[in-house]
PDB file of N, CA and C in Angstrom:
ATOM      1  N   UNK A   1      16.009  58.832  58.119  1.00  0.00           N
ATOM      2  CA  UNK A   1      16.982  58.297  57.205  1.00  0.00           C
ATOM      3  C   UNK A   1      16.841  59.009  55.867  1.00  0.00           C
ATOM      4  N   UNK A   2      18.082  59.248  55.109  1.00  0.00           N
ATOM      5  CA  UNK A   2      18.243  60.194  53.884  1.00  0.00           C
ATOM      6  C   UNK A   2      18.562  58.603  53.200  1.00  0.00           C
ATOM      7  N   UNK A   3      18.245  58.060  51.932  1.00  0.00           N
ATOM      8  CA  UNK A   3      18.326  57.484  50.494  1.00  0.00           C
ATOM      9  C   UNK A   3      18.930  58.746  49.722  1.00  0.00           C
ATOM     10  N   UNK A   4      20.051  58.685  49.155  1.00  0.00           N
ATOM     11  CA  UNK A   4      20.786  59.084  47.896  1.00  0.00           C
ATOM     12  C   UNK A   4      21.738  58.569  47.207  1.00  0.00           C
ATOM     13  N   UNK A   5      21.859  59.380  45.724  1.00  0.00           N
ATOM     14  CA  UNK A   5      22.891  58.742  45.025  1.00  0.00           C
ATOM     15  C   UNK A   5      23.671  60.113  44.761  1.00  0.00           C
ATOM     16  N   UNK A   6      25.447  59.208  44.959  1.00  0.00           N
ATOM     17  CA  UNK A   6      26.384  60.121  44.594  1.00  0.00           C
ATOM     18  C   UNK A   6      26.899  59.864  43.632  1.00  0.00           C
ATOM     19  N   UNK A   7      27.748  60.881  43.402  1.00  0.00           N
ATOM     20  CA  UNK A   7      28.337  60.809  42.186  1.00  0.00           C
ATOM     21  C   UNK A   7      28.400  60.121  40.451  1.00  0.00           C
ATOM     22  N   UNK A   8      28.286  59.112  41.234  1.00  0.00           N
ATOM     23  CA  UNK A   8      28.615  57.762  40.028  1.00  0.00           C
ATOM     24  C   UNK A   8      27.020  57.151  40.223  1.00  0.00           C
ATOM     25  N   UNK A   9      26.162  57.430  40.711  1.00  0.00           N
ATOM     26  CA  UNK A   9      25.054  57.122  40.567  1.00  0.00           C
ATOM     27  C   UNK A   9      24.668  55.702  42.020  1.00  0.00           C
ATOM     28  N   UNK A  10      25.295  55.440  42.920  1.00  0.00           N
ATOM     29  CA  UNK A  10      25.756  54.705  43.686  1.00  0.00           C
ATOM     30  C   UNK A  10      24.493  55.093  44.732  1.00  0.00           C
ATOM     31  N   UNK A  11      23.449  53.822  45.344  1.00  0.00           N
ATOM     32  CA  UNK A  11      22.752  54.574  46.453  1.00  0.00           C
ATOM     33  C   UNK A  11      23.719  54.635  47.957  1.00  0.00           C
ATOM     34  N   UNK A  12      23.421  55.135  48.707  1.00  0.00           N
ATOM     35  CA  UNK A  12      23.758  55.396  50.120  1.00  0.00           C
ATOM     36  C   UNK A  12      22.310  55.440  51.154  1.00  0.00           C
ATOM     37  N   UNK A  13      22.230  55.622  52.055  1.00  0.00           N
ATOM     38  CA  UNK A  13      21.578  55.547  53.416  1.00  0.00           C
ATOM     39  C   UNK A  13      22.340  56.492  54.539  1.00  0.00           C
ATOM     40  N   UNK A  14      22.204  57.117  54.669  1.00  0.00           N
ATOM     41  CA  UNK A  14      22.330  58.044  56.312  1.00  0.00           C
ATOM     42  C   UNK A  14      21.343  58.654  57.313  1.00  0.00           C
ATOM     43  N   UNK A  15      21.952  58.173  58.516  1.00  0.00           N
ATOM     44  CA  UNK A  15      20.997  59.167  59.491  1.00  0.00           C
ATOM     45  C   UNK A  15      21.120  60.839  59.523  1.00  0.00           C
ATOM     46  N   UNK A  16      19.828  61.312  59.434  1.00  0.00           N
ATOM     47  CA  UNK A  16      19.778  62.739  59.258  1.00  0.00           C
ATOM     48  C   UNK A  16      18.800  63.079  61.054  1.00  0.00           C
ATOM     49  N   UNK A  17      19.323  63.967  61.597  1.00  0.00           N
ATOM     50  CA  UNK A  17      18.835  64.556  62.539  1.00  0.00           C
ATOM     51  C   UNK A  17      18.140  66.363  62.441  1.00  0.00           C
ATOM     52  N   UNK A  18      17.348  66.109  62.802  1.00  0.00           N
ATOM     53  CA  UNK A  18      16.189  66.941  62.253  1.00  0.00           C
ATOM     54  C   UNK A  18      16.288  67.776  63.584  1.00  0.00           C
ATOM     55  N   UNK A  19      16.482  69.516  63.419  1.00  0.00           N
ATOM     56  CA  UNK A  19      16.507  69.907  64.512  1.00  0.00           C
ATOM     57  C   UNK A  19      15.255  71.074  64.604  1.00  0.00           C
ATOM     58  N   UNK A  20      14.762  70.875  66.061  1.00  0.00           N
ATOM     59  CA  UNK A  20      13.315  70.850  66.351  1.00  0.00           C
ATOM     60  C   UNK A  20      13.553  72.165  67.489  1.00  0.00           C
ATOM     61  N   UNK A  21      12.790  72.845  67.940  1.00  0.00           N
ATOM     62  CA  UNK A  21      12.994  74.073  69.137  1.00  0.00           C
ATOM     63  C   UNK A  21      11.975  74.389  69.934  1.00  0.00           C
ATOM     64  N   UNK A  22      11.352  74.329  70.868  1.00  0.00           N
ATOM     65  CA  UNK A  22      10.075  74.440  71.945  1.00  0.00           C
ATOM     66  C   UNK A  22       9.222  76.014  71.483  1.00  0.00           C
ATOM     67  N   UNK A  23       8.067  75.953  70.675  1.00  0.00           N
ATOM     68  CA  UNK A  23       7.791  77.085  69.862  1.00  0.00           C
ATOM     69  C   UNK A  23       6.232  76.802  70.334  1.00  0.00           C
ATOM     70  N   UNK A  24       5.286  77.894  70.362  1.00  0.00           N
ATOM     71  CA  UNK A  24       4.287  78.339  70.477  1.00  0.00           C
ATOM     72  C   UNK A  24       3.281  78.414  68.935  1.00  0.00           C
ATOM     73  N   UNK A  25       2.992  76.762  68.731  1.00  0.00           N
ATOM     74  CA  UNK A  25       2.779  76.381  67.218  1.00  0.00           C
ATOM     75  C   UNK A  25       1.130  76.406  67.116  1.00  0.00           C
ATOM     76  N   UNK A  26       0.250  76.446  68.378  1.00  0.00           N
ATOM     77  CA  UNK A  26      -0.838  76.136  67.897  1.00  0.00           C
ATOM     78  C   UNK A  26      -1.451  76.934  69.406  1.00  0.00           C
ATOM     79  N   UNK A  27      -1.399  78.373  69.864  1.00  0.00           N
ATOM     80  CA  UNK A  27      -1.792  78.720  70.718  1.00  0.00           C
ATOM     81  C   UNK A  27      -3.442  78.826  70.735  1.00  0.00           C
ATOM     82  N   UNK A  28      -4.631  78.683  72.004  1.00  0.00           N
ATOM     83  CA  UNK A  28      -3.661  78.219  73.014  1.00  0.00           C
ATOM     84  C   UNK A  28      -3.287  77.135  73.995  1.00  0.00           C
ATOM     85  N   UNK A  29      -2.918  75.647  72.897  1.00  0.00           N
ATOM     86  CA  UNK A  29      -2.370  74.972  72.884  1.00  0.00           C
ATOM     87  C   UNK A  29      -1.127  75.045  73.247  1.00  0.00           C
ATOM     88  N   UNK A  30      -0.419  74.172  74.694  1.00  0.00           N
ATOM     89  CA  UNK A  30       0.677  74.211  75.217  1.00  0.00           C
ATOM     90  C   UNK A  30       2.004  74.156  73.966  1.00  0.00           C
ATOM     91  N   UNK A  31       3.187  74.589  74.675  1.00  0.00           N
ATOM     92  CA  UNK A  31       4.411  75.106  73.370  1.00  0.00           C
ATOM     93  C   UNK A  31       4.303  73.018  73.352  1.00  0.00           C
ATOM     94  N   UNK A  32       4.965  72.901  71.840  1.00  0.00           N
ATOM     95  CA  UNK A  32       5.406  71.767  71.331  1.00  0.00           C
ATOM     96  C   UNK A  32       6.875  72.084  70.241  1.00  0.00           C
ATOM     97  N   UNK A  33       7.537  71.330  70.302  1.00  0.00           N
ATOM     98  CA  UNK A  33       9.038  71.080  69.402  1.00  0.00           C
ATOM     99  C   UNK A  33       8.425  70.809  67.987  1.00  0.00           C
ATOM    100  N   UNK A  34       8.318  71.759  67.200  1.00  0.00           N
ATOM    101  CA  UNK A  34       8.308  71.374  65.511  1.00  0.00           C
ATOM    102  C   UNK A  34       9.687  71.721  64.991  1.00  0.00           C
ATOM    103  N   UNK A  35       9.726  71.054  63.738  1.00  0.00           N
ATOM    104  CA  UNK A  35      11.086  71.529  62.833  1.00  0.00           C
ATOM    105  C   UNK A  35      10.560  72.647  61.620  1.00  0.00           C
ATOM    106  N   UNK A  36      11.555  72.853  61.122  1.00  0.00           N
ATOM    107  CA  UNK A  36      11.204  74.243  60.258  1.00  0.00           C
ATOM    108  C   UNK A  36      10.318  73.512  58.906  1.00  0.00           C
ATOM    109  N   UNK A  37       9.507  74.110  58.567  1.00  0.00           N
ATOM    110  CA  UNK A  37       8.445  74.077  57.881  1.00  0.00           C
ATOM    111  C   UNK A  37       9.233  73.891  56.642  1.00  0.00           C
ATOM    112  N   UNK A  38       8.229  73.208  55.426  1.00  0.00           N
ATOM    113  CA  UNK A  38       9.288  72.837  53.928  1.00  0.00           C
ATOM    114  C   UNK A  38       7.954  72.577  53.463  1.00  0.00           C
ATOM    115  N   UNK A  39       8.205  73.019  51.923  1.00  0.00           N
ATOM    116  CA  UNK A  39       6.782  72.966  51.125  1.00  0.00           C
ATOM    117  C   UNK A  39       7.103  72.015  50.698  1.00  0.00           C
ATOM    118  N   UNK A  40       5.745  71.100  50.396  1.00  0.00           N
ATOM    119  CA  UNK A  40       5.185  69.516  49.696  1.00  0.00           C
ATOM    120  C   UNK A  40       4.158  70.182  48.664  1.00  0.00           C
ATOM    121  N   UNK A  41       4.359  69.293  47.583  1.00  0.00           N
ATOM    122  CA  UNK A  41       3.965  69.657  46.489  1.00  0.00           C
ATOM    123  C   UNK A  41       2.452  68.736  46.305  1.00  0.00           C
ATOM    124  N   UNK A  42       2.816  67.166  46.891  1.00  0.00           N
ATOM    125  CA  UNK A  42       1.179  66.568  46.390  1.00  0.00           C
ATOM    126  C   UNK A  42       1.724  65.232  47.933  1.00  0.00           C
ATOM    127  N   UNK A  43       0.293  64.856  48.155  1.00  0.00           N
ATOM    128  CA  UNK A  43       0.341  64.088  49.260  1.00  0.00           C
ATOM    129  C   UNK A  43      -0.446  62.761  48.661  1.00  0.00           C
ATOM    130  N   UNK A  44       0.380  61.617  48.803  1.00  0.00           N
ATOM    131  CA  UNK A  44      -0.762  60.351  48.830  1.00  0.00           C
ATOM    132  C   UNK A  44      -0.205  59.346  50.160  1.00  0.00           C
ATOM    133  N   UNK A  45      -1.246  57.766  49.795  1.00  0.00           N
ATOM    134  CA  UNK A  45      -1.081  57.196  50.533  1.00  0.00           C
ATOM    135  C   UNK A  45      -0.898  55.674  49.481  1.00  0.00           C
ATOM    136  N   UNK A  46      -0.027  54.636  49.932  1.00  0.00           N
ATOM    137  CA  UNK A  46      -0.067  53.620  49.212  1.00  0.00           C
ATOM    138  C   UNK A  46      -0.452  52.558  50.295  1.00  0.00           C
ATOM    139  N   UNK A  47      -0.567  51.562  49.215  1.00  0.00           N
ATOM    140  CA  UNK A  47      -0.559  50.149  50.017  1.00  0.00           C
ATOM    141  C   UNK A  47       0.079  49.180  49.251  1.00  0.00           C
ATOM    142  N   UNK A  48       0.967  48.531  50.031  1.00  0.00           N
ATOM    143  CA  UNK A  48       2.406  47.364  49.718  1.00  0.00           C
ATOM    144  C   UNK A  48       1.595  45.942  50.150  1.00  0.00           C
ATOM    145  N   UNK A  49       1.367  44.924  49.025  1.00  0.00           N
ATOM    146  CA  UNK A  49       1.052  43.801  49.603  1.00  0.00           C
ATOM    147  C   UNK A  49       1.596  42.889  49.891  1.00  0.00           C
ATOM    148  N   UNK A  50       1.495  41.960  50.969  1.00  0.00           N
ATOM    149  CA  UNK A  50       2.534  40.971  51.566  1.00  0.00           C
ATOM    150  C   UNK A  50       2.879  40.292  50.207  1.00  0.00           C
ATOM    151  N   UNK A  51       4.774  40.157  50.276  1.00  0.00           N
ATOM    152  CA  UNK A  51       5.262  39.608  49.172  1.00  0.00           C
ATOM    153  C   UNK A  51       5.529  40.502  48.484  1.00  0.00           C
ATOM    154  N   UNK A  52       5.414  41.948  48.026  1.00  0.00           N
ATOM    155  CA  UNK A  52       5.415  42.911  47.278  1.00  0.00           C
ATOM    156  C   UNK A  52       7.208  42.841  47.340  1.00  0.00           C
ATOM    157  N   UNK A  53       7.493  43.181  46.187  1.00  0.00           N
ATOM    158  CA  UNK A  53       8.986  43.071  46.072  1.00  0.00           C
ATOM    159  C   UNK A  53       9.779  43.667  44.858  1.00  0.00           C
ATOM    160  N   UNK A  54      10.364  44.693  45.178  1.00  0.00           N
ATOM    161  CA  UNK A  54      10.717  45.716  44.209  1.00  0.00           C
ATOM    162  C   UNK A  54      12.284  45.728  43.282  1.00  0.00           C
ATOM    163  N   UNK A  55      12.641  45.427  42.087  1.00  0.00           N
ATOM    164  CA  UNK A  55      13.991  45.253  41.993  1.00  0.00           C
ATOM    165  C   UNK A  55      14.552  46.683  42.249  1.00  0.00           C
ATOM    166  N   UNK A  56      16.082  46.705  42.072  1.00  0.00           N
ATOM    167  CA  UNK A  56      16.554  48.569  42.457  1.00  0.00           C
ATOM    168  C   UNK A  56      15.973  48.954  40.930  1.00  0.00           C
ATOM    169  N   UNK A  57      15.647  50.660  41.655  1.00  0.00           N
ATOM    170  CA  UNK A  57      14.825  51.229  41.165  1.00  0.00           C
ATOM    171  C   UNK A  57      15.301  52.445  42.090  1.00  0.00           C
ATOM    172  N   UNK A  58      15.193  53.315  40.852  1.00  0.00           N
ATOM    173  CA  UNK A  58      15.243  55.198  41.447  1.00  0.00           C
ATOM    174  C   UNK A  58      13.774  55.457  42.089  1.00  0.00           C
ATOM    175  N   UNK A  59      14.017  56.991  42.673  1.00  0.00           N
ATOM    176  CA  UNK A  59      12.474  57.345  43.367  1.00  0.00           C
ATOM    177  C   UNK A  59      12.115  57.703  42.416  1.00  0.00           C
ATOM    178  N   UNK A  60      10.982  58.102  42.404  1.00  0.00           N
ATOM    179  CA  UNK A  60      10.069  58.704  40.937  1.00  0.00           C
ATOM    180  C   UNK A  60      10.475  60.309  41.034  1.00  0.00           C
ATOM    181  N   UNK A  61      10.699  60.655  42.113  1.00  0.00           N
ATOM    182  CA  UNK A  61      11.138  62.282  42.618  1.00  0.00           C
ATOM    183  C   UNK A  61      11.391  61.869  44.105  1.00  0.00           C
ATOM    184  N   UNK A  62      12.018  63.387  44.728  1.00  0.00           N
ATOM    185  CA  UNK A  62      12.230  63.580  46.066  1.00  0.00           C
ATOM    186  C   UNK A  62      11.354  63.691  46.724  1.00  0.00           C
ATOM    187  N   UNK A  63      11.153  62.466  47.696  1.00  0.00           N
ATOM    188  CA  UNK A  63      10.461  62.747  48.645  1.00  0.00           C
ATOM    189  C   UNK A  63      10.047  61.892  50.232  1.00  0.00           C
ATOM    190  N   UNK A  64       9.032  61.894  50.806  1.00  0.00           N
ATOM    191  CA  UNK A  64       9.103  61.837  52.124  1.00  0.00           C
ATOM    192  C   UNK A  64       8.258  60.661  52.075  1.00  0.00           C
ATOM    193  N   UNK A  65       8.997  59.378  52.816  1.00  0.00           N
ATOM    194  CA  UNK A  65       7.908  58.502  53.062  1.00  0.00           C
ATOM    195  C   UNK A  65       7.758  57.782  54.449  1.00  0.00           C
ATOM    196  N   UNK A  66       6.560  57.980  55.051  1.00  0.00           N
ATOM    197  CA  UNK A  66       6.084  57.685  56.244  1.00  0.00           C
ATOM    198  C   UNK A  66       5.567  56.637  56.155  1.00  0.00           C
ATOM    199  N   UNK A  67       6.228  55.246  57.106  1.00  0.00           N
ATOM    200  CA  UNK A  67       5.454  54.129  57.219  1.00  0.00           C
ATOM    201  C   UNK A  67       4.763  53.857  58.260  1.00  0.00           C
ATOM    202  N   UNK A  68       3.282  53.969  57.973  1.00  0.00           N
ATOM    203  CA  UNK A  68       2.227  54.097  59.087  1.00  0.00           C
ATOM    204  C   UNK A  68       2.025  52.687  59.558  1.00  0.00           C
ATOM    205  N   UNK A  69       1.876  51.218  58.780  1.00  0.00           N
ATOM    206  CA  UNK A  69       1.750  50.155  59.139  1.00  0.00           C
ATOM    207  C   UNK A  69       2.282  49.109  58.230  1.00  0.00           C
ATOM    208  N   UNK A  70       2.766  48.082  58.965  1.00  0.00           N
ATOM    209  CA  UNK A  70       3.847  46.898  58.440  1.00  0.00           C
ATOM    210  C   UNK A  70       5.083  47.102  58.434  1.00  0.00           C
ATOM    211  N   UNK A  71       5.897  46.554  58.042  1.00  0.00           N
ATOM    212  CA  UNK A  71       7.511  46.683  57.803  1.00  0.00           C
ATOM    213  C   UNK A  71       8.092  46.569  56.551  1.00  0.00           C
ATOM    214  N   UNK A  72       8.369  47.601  55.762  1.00  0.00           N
ATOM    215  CA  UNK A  72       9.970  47.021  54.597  1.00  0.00           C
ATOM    216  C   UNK A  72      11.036  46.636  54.695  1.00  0.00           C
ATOM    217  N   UNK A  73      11.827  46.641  53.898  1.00  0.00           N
ATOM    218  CA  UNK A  73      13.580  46.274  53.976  1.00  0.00           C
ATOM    219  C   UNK A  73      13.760  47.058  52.524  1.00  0.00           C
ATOM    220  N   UNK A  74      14.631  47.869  52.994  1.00  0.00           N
ATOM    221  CA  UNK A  74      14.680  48.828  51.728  1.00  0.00           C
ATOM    222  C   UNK A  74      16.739  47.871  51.255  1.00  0.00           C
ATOM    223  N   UNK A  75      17.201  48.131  50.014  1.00  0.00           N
ATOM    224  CA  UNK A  75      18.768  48.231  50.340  1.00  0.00           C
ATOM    225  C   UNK A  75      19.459  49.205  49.206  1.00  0.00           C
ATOM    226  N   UNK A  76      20.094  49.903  49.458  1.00  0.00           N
ATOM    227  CA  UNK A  76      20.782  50.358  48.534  1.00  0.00           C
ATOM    228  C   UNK A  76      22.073  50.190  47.873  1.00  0.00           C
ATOM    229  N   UNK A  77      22.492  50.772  47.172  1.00  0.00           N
ATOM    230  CA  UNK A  77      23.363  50.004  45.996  1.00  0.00           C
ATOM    231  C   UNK A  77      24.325  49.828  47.018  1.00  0.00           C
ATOM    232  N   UNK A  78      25.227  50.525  48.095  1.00  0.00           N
ATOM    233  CA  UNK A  78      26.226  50.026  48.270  1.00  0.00           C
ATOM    234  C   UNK A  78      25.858  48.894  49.528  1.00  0.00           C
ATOM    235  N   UNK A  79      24.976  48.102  49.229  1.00  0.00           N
ATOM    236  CA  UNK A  79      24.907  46.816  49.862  1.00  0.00           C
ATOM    237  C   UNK A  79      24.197  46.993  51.004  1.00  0.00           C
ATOM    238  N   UNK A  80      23.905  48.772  52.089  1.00  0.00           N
ATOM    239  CA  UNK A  80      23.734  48.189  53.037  1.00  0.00           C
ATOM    240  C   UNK A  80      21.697  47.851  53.126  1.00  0.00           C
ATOM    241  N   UNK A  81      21.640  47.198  53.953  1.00  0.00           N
ATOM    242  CA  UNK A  81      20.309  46.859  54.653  1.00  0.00           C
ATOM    243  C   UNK A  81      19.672  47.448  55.748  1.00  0.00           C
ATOM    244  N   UNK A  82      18.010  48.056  55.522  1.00  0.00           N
ATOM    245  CA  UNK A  82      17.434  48.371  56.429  1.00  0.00           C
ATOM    246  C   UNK A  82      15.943  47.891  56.952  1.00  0.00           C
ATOM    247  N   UNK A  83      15.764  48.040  57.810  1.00  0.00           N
ATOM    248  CA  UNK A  83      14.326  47.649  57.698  1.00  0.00           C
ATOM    249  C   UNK A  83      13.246  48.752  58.142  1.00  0.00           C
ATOM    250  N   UNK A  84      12.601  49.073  57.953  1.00  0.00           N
ATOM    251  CA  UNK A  84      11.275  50.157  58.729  1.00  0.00           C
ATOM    252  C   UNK A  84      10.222  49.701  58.573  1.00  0.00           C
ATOM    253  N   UNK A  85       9.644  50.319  60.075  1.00  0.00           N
ATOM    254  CA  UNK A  85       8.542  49.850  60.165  1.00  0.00           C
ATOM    255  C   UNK A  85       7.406  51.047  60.907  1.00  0.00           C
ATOM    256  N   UNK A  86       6.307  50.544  61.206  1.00  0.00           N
ATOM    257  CA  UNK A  86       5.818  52.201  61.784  1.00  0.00           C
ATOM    258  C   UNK A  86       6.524  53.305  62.046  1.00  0.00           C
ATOM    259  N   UNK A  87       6.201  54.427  61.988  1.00  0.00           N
ATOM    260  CA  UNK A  87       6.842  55.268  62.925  1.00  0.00           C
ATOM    261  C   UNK A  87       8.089  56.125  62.164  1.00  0.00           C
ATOM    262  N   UNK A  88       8.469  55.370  61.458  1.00  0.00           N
ATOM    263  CA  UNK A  88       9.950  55.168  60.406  1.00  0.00           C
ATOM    264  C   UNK A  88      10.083  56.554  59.481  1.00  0.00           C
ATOM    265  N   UNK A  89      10.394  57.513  58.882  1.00  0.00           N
ATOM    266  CA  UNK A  89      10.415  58.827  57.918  1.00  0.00           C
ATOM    267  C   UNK A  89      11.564  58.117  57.284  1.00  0.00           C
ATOM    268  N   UNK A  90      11.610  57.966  55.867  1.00  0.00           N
ATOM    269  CA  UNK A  90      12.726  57.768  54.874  1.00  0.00           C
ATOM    270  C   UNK A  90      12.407  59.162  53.784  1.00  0.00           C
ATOM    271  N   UNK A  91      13.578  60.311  53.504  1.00  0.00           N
ATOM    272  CA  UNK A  91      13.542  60.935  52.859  1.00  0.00           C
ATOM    273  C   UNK A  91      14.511  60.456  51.551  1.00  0.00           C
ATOM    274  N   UNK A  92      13.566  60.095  50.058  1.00  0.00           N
ATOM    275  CA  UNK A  92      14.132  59.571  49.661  1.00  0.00           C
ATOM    276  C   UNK A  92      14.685  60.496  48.335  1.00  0.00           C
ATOM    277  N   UNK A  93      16.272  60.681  47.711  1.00  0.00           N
ATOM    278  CA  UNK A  93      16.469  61.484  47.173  1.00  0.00           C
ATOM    279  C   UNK A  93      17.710  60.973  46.050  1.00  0.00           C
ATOM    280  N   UNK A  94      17.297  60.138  45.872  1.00  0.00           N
ATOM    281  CA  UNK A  94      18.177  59.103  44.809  1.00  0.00           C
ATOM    282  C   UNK A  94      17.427  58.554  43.511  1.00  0.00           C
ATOM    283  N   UNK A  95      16.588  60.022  42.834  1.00  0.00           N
ATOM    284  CA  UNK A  95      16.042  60.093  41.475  1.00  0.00           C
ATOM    285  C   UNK A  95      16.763  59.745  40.484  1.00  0.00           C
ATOM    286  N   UNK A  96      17.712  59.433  40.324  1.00  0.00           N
ATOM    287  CA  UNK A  96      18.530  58.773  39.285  1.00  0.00           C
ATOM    288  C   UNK A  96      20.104  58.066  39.523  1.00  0.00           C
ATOM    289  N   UNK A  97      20.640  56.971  38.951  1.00  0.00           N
ATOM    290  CA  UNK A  97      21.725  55.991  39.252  1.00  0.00           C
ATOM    291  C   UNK A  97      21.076  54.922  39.110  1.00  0.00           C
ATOM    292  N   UNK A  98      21.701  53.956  39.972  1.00  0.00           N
ATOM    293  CA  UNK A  98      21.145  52.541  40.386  1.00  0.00           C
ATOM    294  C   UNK A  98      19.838  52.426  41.483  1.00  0.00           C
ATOM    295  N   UNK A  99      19.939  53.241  42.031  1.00  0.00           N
ATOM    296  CA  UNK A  99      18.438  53.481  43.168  1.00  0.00           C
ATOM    297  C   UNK A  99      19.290  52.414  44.432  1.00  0.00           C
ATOM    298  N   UNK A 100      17.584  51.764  44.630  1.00  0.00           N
ATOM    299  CA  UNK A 100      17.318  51.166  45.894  1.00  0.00           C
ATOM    300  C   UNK A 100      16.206  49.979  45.630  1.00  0.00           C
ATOM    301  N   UNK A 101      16.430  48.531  46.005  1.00  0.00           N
ATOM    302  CA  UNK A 101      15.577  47.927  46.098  1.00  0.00           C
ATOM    303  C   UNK A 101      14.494  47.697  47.491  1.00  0.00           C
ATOM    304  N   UNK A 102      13.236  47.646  47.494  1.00  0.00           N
ATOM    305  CA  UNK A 102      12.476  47.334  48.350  1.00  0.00           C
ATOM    306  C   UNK A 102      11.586  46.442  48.688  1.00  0.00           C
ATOM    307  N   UNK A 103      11.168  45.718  49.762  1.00  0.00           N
ATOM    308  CA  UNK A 103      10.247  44.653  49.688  1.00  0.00           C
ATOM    309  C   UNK A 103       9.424  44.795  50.980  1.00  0.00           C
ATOM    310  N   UNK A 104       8.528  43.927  51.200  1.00  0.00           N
ATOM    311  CA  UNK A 104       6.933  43.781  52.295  1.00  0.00           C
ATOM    312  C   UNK A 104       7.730  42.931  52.889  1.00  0.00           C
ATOM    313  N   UNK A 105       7.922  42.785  54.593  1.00  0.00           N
ATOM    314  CA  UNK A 105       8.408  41.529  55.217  1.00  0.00           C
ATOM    315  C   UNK A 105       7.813  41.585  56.497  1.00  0.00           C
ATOM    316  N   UNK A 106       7.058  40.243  56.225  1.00  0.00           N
ATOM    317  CA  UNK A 106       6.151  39.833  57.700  1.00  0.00           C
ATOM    318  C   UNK A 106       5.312  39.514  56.832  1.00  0.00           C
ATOM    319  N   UNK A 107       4.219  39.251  57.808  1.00  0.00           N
ATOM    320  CA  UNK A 107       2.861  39.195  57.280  1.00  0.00           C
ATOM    321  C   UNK A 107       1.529  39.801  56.754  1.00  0.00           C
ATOM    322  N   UNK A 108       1.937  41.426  56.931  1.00  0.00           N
ATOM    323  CA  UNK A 108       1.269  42.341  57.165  1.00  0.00           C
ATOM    324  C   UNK A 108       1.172  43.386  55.630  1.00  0.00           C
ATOM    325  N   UNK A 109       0.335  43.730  55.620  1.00  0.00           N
ATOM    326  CA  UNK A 109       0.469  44.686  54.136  1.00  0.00           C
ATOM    327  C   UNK A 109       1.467  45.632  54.796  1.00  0.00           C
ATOM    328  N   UNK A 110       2.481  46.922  53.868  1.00  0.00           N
ATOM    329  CA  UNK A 110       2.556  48.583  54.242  1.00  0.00           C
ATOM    330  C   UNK A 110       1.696  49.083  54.410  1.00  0.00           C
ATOM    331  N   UNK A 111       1.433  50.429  54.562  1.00  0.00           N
ATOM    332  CA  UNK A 111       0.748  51.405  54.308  1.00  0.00           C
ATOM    333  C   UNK A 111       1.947  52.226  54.255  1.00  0.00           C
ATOM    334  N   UNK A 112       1.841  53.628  53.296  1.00  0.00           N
ATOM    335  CA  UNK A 112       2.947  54.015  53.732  1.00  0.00           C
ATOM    336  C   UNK A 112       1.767  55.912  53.482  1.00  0.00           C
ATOM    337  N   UNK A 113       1.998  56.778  54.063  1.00  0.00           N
ATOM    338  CA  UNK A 113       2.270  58.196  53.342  1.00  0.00           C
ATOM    339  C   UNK A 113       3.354  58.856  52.692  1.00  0.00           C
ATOM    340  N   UNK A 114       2.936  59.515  51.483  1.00  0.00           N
ATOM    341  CA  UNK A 114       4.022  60.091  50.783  1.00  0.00           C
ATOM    342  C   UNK A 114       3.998  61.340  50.775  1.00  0.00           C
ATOM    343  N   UNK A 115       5.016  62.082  50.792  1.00  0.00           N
ATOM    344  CA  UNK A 115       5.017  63.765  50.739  1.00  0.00           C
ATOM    345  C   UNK A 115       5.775  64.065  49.525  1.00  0.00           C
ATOM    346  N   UNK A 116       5.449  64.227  48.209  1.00  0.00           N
ATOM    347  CA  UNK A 116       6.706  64.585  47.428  1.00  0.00           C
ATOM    348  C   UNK A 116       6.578  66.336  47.694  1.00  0.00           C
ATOM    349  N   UNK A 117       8.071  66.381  47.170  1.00  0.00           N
ATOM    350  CA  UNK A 117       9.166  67.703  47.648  1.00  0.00           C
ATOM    351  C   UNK A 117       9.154  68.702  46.142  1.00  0.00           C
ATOM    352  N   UNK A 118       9.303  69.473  46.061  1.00  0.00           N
ATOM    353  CA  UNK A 118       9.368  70.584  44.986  1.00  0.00           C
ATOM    354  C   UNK A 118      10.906  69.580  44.157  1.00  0.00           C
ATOM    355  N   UNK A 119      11.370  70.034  42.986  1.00  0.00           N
ATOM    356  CA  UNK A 119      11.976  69.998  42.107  1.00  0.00           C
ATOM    357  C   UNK A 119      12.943  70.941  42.766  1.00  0.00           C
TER     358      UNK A 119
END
């Protein structure tokens, strides 16, 4: 999922499909499907505590967030609703407008990894 803001500063949500090709990435380790390589500038990891609850808010910068454990509900300005949970990649790219609000739902902390993206 892509997070951005257009024009008027408005967030959105879309599915982005990531295209991957049967490549000889780690010989000699059998071929595996990677996507094309993209430089990350700094890597962390957070933790979201149950109840954690975010008003809208821009990203701090562009970038990649992997939710390793628990579930959010992200929404963006034009109303719609999502939820992720493990497994989940949100590339988020709506550094300025109205953003996106987010919150912890269940019982469980996040964890999330972050990849921010070059400028």
């Amino acid at each position: 999922m892509r997070v951005y803001a257009d024009q008027n500063g408005d967030s959105h949500g879309e599915e982005v499909e990531v295209e991957m090709s049967l490549t000889n990435f780690a010989p000699p380790a059998p071929p595996v499907e990677p996507s094309a390589l993209m430089p990350g500038t700094n890597v962390a990891f957070l933790r979201f505590p149950v109840g954690w609850d975010a008003p809208p808010h821009p990203a701090p910068r562009r970038q990649f967030i992997f939710i390793l454990a628990g579930e959010i509900e992200g929404v963006v300005s034009d109303g719609e609703v999502r939820r992720h949970g493990p497994g989940s990649v949100i590339l988020l790219e709506d550094t300025w407008g109205k953003g996106h609000s987010t919150r912890v739902v269940g019982n469980d902390p996040v964890v999330v990894a972050i990849v921010q993206l070059p400028d």
